[in-house]
N, C-alpha and C. Protein backbone atom coordinates (compact mmCIF):
# COMPACT_ATOMS: atom_id res chain seq x y z
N UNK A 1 1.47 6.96 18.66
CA UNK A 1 0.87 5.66 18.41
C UNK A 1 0.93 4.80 19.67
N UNK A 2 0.07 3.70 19.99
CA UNK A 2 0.18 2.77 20.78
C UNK A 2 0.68 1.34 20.62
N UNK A 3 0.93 1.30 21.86
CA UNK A 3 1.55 -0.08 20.97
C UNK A 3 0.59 -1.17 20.66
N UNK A 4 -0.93 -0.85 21.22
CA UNK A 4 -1.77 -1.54 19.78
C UNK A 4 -1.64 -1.97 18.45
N UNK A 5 -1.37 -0.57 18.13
CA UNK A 5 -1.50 0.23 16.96
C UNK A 5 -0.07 -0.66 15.77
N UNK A 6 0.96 -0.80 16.18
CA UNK A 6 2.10 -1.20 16.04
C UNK A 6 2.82 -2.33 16.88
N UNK A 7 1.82 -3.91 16.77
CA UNK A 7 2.47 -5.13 17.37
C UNK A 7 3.28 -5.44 16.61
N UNK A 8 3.91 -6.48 17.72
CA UNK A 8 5.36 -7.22 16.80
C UNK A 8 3.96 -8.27 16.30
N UNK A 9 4.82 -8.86 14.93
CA UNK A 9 3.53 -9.65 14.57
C UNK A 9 4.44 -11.28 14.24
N UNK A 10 5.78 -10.87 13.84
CA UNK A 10 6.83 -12.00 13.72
C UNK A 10 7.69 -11.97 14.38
N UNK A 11 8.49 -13.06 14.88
CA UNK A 11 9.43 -13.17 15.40
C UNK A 11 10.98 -14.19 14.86
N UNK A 12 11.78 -13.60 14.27
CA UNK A 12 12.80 -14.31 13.58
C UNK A 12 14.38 -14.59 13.72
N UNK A 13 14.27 -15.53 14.05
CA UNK A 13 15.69 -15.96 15.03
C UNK A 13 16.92 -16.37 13.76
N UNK A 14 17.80 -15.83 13.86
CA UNK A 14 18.75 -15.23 12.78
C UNK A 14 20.11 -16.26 13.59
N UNK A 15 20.83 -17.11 13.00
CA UNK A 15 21.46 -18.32 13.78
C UNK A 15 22.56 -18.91 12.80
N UNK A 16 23.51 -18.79 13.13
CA UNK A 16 25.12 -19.61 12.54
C UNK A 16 24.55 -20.89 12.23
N UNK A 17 23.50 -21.74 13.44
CA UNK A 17 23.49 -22.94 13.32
C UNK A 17 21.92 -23.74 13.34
N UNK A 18 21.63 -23.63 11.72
CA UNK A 18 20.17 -24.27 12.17
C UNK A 18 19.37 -25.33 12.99
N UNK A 19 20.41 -26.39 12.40
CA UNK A 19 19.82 -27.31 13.44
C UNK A 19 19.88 -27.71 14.68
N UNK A 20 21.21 -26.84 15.01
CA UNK A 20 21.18 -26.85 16.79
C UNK A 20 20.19 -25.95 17.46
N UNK A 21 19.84 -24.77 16.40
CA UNK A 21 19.00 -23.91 17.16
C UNK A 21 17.47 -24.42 17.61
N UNK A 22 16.63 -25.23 16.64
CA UNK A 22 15.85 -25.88 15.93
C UNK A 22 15.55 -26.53 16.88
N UNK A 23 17.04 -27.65 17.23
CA UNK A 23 16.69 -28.34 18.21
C UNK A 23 16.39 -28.41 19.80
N UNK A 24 16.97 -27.19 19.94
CA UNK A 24 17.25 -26.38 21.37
C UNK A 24 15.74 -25.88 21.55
N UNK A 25 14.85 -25.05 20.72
CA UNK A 25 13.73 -24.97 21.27
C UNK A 25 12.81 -25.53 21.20
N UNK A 26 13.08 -26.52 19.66
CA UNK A 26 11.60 -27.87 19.97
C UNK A 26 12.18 -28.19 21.71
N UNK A 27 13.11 -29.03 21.99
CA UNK A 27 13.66 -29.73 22.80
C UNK A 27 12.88 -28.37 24.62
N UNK A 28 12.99 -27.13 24.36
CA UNK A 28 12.64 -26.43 25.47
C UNK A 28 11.20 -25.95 25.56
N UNK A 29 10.61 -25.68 24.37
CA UNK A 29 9.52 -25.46 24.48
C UNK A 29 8.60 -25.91 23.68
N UNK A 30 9.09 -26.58 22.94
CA UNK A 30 7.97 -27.72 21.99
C UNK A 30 7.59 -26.84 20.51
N UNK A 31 8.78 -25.84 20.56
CA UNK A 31 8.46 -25.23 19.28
C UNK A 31 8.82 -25.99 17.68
N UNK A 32 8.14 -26.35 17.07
CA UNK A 32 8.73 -26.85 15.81
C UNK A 32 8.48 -26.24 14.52
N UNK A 33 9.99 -26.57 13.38
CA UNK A 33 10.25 -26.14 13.10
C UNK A 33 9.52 -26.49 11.59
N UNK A 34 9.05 -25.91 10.30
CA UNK A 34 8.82 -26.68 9.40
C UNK A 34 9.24 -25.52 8.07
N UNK A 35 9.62 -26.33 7.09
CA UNK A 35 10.09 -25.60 5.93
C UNK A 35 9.00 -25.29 4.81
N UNK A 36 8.50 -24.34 4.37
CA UNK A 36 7.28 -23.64 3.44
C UNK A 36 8.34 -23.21 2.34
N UNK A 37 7.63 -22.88 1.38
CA UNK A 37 8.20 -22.15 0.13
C UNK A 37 7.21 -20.81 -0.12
N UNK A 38 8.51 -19.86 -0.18
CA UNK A 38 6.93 -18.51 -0.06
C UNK A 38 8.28 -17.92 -1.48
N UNK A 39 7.53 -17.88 -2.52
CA UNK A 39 8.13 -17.67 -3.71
C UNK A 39 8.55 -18.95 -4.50
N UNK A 40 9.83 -18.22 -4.81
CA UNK A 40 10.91 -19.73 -5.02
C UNK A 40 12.01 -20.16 -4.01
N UNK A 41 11.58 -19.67 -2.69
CA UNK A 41 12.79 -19.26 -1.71
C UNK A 41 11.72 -20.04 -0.89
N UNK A 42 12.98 -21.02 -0.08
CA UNK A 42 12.18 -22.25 1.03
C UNK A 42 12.36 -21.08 2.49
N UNK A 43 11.59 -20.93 3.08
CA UNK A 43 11.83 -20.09 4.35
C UNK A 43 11.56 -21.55 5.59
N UNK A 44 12.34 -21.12 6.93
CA UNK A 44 11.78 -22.42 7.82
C UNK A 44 11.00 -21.39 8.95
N UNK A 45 9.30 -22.03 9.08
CA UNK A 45 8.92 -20.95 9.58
C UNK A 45 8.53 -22.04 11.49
N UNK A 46 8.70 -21.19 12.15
CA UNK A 46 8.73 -21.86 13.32
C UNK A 46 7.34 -21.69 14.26
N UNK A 47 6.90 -22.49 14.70
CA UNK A 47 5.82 -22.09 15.51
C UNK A 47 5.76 -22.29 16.85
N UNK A 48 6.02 -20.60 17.44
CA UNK A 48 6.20 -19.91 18.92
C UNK A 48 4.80 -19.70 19.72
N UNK A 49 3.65 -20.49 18.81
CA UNK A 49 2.27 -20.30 19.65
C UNK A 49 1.54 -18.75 19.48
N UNK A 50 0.15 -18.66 20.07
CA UNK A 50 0.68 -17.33 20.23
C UNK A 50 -0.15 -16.79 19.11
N UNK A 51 -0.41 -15.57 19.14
CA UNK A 51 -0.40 -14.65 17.97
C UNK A 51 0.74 -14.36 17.18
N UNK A 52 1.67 -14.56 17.65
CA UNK A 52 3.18 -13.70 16.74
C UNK A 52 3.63 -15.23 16.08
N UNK A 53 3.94 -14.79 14.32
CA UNK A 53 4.48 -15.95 13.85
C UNK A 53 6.04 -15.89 13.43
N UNK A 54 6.49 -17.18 13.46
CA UNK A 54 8.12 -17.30 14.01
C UNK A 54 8.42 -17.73 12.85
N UNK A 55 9.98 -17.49 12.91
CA UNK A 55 10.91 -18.35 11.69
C UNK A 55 11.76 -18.23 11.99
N UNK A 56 12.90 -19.19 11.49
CA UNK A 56 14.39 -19.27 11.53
C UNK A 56 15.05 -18.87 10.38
N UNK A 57 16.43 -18.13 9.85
CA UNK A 57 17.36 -17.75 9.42
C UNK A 57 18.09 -18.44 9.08
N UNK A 58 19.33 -18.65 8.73
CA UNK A 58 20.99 -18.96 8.72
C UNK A 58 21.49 -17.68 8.52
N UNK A 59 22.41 -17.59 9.16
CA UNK A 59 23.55 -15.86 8.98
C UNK A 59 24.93 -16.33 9.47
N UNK A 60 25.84 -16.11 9.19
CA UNK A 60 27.36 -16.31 9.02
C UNK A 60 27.91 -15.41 10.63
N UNK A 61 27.50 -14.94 10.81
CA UNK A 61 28.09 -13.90 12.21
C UNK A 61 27.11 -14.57 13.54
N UNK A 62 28.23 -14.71 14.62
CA UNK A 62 27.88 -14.65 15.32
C UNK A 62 27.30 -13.21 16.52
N UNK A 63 27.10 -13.30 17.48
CA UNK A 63 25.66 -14.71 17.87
C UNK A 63 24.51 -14.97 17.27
N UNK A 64 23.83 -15.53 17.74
CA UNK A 64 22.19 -15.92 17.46
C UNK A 64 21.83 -14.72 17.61
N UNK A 65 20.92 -14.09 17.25
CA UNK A 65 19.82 -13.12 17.71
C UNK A 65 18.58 -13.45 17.23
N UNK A 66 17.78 -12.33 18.15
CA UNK A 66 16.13 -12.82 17.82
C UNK A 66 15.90 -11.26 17.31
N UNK A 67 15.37 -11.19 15.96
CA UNK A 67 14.88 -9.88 15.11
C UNK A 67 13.32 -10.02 15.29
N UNK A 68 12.82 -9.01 15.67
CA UNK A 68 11.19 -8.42 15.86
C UNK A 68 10.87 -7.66 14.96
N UNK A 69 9.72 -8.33 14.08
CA UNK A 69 9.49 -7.86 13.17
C UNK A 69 7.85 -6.98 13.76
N UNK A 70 8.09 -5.72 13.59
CA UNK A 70 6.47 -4.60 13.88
C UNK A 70 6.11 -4.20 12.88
N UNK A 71 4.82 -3.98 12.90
CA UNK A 71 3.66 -3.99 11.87
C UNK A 71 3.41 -2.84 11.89
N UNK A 72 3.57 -1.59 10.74
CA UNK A 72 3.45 -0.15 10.43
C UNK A 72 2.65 0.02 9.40
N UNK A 73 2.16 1.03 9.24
CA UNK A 73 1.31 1.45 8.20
C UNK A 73 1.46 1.53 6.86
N UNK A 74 3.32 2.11 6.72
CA UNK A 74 3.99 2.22 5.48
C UNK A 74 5.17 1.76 5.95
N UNK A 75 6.08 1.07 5.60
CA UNK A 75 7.21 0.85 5.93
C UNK A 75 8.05 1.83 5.31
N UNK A 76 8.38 2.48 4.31
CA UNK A 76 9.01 3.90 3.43
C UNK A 76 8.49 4.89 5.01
N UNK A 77 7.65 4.91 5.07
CA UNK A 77 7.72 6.57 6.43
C UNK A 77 8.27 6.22 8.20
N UNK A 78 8.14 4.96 8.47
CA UNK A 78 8.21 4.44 9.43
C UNK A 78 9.80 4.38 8.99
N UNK A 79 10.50 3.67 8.34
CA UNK A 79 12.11 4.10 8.31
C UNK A 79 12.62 5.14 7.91
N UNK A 80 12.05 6.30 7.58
CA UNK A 80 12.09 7.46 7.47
C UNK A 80 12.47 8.06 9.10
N UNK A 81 11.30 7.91 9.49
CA UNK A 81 10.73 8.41 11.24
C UNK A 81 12.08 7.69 11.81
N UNK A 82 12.48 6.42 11.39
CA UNK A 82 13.64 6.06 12.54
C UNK A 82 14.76 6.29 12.13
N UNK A 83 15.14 6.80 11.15
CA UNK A 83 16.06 7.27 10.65
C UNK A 83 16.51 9.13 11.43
N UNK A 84 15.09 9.60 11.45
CA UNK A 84 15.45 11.14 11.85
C UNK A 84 15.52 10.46 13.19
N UNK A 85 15.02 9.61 13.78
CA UNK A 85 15.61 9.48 15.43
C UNK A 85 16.66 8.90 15.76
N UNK A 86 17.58 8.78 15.03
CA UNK A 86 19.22 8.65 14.98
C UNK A 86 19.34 7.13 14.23
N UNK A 87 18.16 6.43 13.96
CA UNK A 87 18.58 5.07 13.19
C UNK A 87 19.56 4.85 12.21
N UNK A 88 20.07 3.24 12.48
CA UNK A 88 20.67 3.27 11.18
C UNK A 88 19.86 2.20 9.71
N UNK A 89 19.88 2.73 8.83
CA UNK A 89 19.09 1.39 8.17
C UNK A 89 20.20 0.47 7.58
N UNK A 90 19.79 -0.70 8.26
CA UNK A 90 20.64 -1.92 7.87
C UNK A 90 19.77 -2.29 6.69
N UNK A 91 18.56 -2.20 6.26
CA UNK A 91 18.05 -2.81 4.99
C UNK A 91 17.19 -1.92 4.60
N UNK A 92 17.27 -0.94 3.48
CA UNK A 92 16.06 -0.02 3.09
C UNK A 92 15.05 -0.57 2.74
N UNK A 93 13.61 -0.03 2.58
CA UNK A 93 12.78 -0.66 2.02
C UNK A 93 12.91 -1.21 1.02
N UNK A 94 11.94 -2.83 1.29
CA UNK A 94 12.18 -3.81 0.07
C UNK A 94 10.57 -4.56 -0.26
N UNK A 95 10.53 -4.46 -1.12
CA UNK A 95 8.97 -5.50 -1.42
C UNK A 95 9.73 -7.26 -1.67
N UNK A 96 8.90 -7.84 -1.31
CA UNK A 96 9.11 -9.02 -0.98
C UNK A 96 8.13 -9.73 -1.54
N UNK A 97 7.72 -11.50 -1.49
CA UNK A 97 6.51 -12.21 -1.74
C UNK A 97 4.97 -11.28 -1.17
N UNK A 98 5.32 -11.96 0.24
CA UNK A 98 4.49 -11.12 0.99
C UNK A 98 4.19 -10.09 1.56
N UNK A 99 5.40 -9.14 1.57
CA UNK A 99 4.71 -7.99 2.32
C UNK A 99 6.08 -7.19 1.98
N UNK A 100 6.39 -6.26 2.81
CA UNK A 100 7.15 -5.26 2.42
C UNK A 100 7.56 -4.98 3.75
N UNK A 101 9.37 -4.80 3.45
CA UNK A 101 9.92 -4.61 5.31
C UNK A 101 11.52 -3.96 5.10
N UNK A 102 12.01 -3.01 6.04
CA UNK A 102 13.54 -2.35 5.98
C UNK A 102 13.43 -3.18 7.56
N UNK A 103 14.77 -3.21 7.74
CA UNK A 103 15.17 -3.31 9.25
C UNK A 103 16.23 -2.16 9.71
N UNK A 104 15.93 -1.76 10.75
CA UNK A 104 16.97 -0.57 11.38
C UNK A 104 17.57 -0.78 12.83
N UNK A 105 18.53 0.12 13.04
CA UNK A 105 19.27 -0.47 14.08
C UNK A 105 18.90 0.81 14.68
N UNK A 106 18.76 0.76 16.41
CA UNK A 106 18.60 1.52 16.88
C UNK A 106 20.01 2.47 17.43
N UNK A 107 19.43 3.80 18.25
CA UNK A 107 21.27 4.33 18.40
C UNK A 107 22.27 3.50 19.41
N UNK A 108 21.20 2.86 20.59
CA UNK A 108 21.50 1.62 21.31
C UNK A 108 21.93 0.43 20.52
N UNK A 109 21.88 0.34 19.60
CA UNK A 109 22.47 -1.20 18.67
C UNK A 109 21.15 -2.05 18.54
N UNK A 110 20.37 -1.73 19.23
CA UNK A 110 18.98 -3.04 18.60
C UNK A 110 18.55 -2.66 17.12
N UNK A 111 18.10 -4.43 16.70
CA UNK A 111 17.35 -4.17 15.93
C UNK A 111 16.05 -4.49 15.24
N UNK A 112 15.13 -3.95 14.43
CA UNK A 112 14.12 -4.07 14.35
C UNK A 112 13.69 -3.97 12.80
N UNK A 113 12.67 -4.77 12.92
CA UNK A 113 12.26 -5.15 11.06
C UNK A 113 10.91 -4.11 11.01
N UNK A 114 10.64 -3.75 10.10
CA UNK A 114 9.61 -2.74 10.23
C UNK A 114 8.67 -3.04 8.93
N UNK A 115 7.73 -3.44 9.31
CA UNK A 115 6.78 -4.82 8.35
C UNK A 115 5.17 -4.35 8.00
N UNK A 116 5.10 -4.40 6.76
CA UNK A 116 3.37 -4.54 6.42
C UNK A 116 3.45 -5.38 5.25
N UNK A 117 2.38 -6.17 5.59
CA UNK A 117 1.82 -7.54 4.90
C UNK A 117 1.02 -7.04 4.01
N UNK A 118 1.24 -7.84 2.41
CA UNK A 118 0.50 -7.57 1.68
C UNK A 118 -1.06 -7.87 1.82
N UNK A 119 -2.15 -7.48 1.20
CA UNK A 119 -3.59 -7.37 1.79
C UNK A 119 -3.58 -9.35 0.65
């Protein structure tokens, strides 16, 4: 595949501390932050410009990280595929409001959300 084929399409910053984070990149790059409801669950989705759409987290562990969410055909075969290449799955496939996503850790420790949007 190319990486056409498979863009990051979100980008989601996972953070101990919302509103310092929030404020740190409106304040650096004019990103702001706004709260939607996608279900019954308020998500804060952030806007990084751009084609790729952003959001913020809260998570209890430090540090901050930034999770990349890529756009696959099936998410069930795509964590399959990274699984036989030594992955670990931190979240098996899950259906969601919108779309359907596992995240896996690579054998290097990264990690990655592995995402298709409902039609």
């Amino acid at each position: 595949m190319t990486p056409s084929e498979n863009p990051i399409v979100h980008l989601e910053l996972r953070t101990p501390n919302l509103p310092r984070a929030c404020s740190f990149y409106g304040d650096l790059f004019g990103w702001r932050s706004k709260t939607v409801r996608v279900a019954r669950n308020p998500y804060l989705t952030l806007d990084v410009g751009g084609r790729v759409d952003g959001g913020v987290v809260e998570r209890d562990a430090e540090p901050s990280l930034w999770l990349p969410y890529v756009e696959v055909d099936c998410v069930d075969s795509a964590t399959d595929r990274a699984r036989e290449l030594g992955a670990a799955v931190l979240l098996k496939p899950r259906e969601g409001p919108i779309g359907w996503r596992s995240i896996v850790e690579s054998p290097d420790g990264g990690e990655v959300a592995l995402w298709r949007a409902k039609a």
